[in-house]
PDB file of N, CA and C in Angstrom:
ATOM      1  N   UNK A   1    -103.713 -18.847 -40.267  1.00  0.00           N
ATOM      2  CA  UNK A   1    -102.361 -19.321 -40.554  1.00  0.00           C
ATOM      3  C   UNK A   1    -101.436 -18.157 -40.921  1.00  0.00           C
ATOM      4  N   UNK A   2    -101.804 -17.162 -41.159  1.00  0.00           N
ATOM      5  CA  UNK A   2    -101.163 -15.819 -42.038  1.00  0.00           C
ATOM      6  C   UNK A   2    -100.981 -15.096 -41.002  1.00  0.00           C
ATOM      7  N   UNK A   3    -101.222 -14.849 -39.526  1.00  0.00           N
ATOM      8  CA  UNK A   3    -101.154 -14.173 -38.946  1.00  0.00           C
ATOM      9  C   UNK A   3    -100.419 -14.992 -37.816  1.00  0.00           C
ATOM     10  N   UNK A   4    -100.405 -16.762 -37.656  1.00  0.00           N
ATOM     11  CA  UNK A   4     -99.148 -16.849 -36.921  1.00  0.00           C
ATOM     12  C   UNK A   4     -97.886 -17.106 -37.990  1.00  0.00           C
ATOM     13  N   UNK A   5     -97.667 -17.192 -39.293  1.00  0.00           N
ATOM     14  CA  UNK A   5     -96.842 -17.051 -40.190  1.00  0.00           C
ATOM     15  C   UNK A   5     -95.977 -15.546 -39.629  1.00  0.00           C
ATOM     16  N   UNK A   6     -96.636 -14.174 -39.652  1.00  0.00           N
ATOM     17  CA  UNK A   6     -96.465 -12.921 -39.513  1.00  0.00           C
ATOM     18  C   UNK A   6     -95.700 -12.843 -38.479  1.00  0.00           C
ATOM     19  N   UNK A   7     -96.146 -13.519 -37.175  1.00  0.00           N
ATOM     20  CA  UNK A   7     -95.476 -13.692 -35.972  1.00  0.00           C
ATOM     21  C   UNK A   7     -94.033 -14.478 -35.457  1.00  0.00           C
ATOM     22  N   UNK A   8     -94.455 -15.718 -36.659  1.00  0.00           N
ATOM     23  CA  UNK A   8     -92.939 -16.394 -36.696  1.00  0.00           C
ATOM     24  C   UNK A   8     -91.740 -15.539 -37.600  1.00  0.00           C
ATOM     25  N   UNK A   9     -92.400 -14.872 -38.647  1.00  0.00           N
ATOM     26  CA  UNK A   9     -91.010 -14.343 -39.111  1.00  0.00           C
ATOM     27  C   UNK A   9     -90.604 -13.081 -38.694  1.00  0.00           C
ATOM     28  N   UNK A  10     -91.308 -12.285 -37.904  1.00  0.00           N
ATOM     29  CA  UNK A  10     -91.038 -11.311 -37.063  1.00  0.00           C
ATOM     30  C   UNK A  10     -90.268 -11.753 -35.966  1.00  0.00           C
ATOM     31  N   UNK A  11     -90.421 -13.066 -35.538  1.00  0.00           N
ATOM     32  CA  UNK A  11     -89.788 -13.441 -34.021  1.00  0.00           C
ATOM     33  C   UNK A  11     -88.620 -13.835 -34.678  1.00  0.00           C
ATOM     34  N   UNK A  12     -88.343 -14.783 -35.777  1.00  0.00           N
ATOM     35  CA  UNK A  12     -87.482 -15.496 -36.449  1.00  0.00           C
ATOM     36  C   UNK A  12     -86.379 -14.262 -37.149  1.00  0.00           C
ATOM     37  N   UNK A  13     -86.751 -12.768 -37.430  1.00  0.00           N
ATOM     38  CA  UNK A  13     -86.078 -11.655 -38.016  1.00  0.00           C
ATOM     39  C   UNK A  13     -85.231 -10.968 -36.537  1.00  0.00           C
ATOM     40  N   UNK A  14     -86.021 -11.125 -35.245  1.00  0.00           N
ATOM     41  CA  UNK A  14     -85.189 -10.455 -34.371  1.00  0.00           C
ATOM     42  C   UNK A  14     -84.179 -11.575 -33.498  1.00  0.00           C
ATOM     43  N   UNK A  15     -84.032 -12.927 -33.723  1.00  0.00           N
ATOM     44  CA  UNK A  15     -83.838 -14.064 -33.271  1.00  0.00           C
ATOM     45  C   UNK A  15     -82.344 -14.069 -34.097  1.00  0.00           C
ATOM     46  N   UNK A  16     -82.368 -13.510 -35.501  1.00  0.00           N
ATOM     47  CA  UNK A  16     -81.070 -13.490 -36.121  1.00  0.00           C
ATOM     48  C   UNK A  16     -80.623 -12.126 -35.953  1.00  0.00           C
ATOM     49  N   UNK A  17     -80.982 -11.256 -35.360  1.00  0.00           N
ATOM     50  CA  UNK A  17     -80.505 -10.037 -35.276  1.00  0.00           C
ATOM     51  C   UNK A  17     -79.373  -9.976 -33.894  1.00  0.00           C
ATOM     52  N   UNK A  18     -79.918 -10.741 -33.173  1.00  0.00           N
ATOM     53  CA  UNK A  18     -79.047 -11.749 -31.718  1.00  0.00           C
ATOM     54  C   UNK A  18     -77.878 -11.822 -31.762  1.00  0.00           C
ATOM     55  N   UNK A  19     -78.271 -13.121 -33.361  1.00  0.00           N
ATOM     56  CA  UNK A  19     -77.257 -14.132 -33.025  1.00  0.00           C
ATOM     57  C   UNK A  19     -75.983 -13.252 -33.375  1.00  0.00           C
ATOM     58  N   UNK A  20     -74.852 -13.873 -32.496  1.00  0.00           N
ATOM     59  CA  UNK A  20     -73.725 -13.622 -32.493  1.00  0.00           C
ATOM     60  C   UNK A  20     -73.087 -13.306 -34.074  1.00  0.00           C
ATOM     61  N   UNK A  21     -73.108 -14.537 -34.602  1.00  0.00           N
ATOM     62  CA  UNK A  21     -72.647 -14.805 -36.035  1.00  0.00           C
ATOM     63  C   UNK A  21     -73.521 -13.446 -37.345  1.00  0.00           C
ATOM     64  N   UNK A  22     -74.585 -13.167 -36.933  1.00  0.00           N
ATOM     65  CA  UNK A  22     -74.951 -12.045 -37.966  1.00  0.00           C
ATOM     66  C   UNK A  22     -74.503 -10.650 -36.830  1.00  0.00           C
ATOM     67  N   UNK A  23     -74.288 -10.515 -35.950  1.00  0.00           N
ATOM     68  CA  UNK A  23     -73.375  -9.149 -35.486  1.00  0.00           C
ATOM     69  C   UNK A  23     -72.542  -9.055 -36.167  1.00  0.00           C
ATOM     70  N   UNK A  24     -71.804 -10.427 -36.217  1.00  0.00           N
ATOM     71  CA  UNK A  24     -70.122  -9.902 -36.943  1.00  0.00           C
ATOM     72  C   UNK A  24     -70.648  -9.968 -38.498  1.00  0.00           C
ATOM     73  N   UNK A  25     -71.544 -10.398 -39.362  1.00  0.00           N
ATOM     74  CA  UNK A  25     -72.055  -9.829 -40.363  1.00  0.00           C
ATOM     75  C   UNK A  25     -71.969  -8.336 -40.564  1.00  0.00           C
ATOM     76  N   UNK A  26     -72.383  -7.968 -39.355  1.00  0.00           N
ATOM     77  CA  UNK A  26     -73.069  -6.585 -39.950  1.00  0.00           C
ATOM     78  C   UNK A  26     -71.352  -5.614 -39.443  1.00  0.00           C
ATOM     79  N   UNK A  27     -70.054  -6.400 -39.335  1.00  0.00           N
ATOM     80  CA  UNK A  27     -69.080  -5.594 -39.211  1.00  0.00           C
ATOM     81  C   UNK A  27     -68.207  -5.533 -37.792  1.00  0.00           C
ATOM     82  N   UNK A  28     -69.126  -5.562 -36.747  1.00  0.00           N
ATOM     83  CA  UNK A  28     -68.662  -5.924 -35.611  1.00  0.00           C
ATOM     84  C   UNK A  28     -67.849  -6.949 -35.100  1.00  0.00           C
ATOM     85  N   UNK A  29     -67.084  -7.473 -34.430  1.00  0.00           N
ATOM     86  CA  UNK A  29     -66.097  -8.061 -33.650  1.00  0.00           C
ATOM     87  C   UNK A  29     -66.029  -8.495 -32.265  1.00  0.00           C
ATOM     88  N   UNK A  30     -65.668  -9.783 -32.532  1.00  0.00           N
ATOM     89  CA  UNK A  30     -65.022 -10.219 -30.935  1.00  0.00           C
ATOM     90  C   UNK A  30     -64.501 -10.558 -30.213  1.00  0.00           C
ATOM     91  N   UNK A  31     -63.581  -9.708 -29.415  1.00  0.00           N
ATOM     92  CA  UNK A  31     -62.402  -9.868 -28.801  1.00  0.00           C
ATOM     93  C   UNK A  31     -62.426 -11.083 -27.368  1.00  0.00           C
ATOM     94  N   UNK A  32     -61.559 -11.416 -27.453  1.00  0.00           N
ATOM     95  CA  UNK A  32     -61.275 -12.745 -26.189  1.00  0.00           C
ATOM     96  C   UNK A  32     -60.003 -12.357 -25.717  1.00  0.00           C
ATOM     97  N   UNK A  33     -59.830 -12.724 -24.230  1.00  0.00           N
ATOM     98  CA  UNK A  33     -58.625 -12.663 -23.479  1.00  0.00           C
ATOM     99  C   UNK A  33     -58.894 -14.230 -22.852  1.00  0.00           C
ATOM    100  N   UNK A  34     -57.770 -14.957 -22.816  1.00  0.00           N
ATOM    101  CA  UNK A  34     -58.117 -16.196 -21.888  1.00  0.00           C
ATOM    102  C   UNK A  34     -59.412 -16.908 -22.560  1.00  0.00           C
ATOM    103  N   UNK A  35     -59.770 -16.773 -23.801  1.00  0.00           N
ATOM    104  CA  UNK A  35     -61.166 -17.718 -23.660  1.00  0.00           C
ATOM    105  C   UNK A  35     -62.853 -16.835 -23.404  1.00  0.00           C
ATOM    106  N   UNK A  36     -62.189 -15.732 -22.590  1.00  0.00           N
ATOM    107  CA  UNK A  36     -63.087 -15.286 -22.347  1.00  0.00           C
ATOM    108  C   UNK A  36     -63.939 -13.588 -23.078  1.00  0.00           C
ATOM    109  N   UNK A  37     -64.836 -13.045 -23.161  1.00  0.00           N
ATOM    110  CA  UNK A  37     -64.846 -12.011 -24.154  1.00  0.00           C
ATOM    111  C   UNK A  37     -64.515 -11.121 -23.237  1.00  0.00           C
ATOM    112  N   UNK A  38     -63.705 -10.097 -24.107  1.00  0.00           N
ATOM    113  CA  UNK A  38     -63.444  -8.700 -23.138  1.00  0.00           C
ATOM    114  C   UNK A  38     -64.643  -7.563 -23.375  1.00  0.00           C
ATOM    115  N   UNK A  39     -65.110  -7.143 -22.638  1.00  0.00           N
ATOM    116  CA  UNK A  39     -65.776  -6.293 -22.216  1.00  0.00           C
ATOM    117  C   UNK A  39     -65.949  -4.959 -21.857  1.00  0.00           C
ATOM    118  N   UNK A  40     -64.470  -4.780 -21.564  1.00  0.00           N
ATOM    119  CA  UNK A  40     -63.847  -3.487 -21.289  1.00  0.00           C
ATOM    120  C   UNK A  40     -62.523  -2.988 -21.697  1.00  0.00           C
ATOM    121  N   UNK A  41     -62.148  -2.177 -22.082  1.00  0.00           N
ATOM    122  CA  UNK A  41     -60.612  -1.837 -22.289  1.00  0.00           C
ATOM    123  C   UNK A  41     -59.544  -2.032 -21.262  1.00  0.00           C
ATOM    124  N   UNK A  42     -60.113  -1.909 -19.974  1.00  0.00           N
ATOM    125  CA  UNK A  42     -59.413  -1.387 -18.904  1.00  0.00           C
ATOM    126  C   UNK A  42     -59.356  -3.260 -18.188  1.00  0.00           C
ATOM    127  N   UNK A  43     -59.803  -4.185 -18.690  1.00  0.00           N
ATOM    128  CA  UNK A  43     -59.251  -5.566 -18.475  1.00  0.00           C
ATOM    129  C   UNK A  43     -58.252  -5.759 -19.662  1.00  0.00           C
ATOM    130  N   UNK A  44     -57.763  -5.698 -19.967  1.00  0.00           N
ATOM    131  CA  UNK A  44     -56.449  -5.688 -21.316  1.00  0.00           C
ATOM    132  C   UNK A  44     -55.216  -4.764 -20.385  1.00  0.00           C
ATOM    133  N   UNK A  45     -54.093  -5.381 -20.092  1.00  0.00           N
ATOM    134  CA  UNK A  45     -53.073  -5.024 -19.771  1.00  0.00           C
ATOM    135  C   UNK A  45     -51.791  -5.219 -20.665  1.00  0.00           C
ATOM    136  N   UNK A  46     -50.451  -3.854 -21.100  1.00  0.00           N
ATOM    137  CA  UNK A  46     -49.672  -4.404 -21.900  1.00  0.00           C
ATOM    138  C   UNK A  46     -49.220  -5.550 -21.810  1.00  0.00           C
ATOM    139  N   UNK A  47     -48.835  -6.158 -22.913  1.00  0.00           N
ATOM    140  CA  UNK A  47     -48.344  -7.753 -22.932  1.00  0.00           C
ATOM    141  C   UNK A  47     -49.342  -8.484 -23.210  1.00  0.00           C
ATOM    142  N   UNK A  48     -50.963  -8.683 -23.155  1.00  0.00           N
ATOM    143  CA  UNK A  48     -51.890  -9.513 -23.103  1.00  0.00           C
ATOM    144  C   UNK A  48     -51.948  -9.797 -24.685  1.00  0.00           C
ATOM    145  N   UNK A  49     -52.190 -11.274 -25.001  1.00  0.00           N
ATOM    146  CA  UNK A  49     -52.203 -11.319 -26.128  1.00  0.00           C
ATOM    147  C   UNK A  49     -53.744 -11.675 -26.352  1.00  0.00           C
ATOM    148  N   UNK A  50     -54.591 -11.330 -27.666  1.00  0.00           N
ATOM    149  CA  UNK A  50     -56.192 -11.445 -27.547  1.00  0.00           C
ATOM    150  C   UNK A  50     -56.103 -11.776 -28.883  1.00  0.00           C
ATOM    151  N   UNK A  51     -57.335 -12.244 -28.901  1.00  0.00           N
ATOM    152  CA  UNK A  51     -57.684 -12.994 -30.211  1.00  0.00           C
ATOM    153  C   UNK A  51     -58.965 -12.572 -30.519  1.00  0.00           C
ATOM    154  N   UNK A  52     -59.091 -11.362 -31.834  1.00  0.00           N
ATOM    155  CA  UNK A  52     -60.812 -11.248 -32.227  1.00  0.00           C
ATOM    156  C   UNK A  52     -60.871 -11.914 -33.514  1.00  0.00           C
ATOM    157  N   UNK A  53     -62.167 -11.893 -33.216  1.00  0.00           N
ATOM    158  CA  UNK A  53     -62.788 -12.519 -34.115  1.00  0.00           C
ATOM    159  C   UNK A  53     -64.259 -11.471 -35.234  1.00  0.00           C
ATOM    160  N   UNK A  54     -63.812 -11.818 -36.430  1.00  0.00           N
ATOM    161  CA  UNK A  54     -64.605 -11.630 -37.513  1.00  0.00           C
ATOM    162  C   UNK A  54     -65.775 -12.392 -38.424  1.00  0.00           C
ATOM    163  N   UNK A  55     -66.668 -11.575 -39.335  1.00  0.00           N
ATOM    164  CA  UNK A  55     -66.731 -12.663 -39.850  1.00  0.00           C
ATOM    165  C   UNK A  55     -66.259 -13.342 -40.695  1.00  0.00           C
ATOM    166  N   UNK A  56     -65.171 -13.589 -41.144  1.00  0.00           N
ATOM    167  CA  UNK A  56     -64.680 -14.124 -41.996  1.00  0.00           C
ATOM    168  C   UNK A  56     -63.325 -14.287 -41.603  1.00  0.00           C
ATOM    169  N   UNK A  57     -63.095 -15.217 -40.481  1.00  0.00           N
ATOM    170  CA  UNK A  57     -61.344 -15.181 -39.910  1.00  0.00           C
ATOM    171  C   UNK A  57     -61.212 -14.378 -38.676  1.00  0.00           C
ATOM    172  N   UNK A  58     -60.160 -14.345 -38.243  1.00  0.00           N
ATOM    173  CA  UNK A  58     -59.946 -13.890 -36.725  1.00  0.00           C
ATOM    174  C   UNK A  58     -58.196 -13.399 -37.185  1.00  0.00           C
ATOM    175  N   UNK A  59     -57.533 -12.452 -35.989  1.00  0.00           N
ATOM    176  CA  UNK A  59     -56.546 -11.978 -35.703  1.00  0.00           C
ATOM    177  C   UNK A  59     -56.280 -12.262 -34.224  1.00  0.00           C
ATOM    178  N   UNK A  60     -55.023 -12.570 -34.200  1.00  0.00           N
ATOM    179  CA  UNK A  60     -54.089 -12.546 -32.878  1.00  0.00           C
ATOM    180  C   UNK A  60     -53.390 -11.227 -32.448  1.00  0.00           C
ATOM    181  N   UNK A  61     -53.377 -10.672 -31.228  1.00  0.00           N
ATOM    182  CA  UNK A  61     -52.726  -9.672 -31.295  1.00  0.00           C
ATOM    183  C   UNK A  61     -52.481  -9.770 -30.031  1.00  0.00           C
ATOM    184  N   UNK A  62     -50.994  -8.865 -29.649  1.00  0.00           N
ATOM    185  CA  UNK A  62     -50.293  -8.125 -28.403  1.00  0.00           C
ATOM    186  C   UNK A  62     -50.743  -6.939 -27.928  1.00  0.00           C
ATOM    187  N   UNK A  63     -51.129  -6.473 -27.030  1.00  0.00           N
ATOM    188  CA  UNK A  63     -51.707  -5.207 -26.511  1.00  0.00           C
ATOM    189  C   UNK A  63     -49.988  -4.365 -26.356  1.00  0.00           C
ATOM    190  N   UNK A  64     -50.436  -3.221 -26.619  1.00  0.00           N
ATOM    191  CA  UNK A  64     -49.078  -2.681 -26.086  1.00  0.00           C
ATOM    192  C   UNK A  64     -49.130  -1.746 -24.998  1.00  0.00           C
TER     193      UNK A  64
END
């Protein structure tokens, strides 16, 4: 039992390391254009307005 215990919280420790929601824990952010996540700088054109997200709240912004 101690050794699939060992295995679940090893799988269960890199399973939250994933998830989206503990990235932005650890400081990171995520930007959306349209709904969708941006990926690159060079899809953001002046005028685009984007919305990231934190953990704790989000910002709207205008590209310039």
């Amino acid at each position: 039992m101690t050794v699939k215990k060992n295995v679940f919280d090893v799988l269960n420790a890199k399973l939250r390391m994933l998830d989206p929601a503990g990235v932005l824990e650890r400081g990171y952010s995520i930007t959306f254009k349209d709904r969708k996540v941006v990926k690159n700088a060079s899809e953001l054109r002046s005028g685009d307005r984007i919305l990231t997200k934190f953990a704790r709240g989000e910002a709207e912004s205008l590209v310039e």
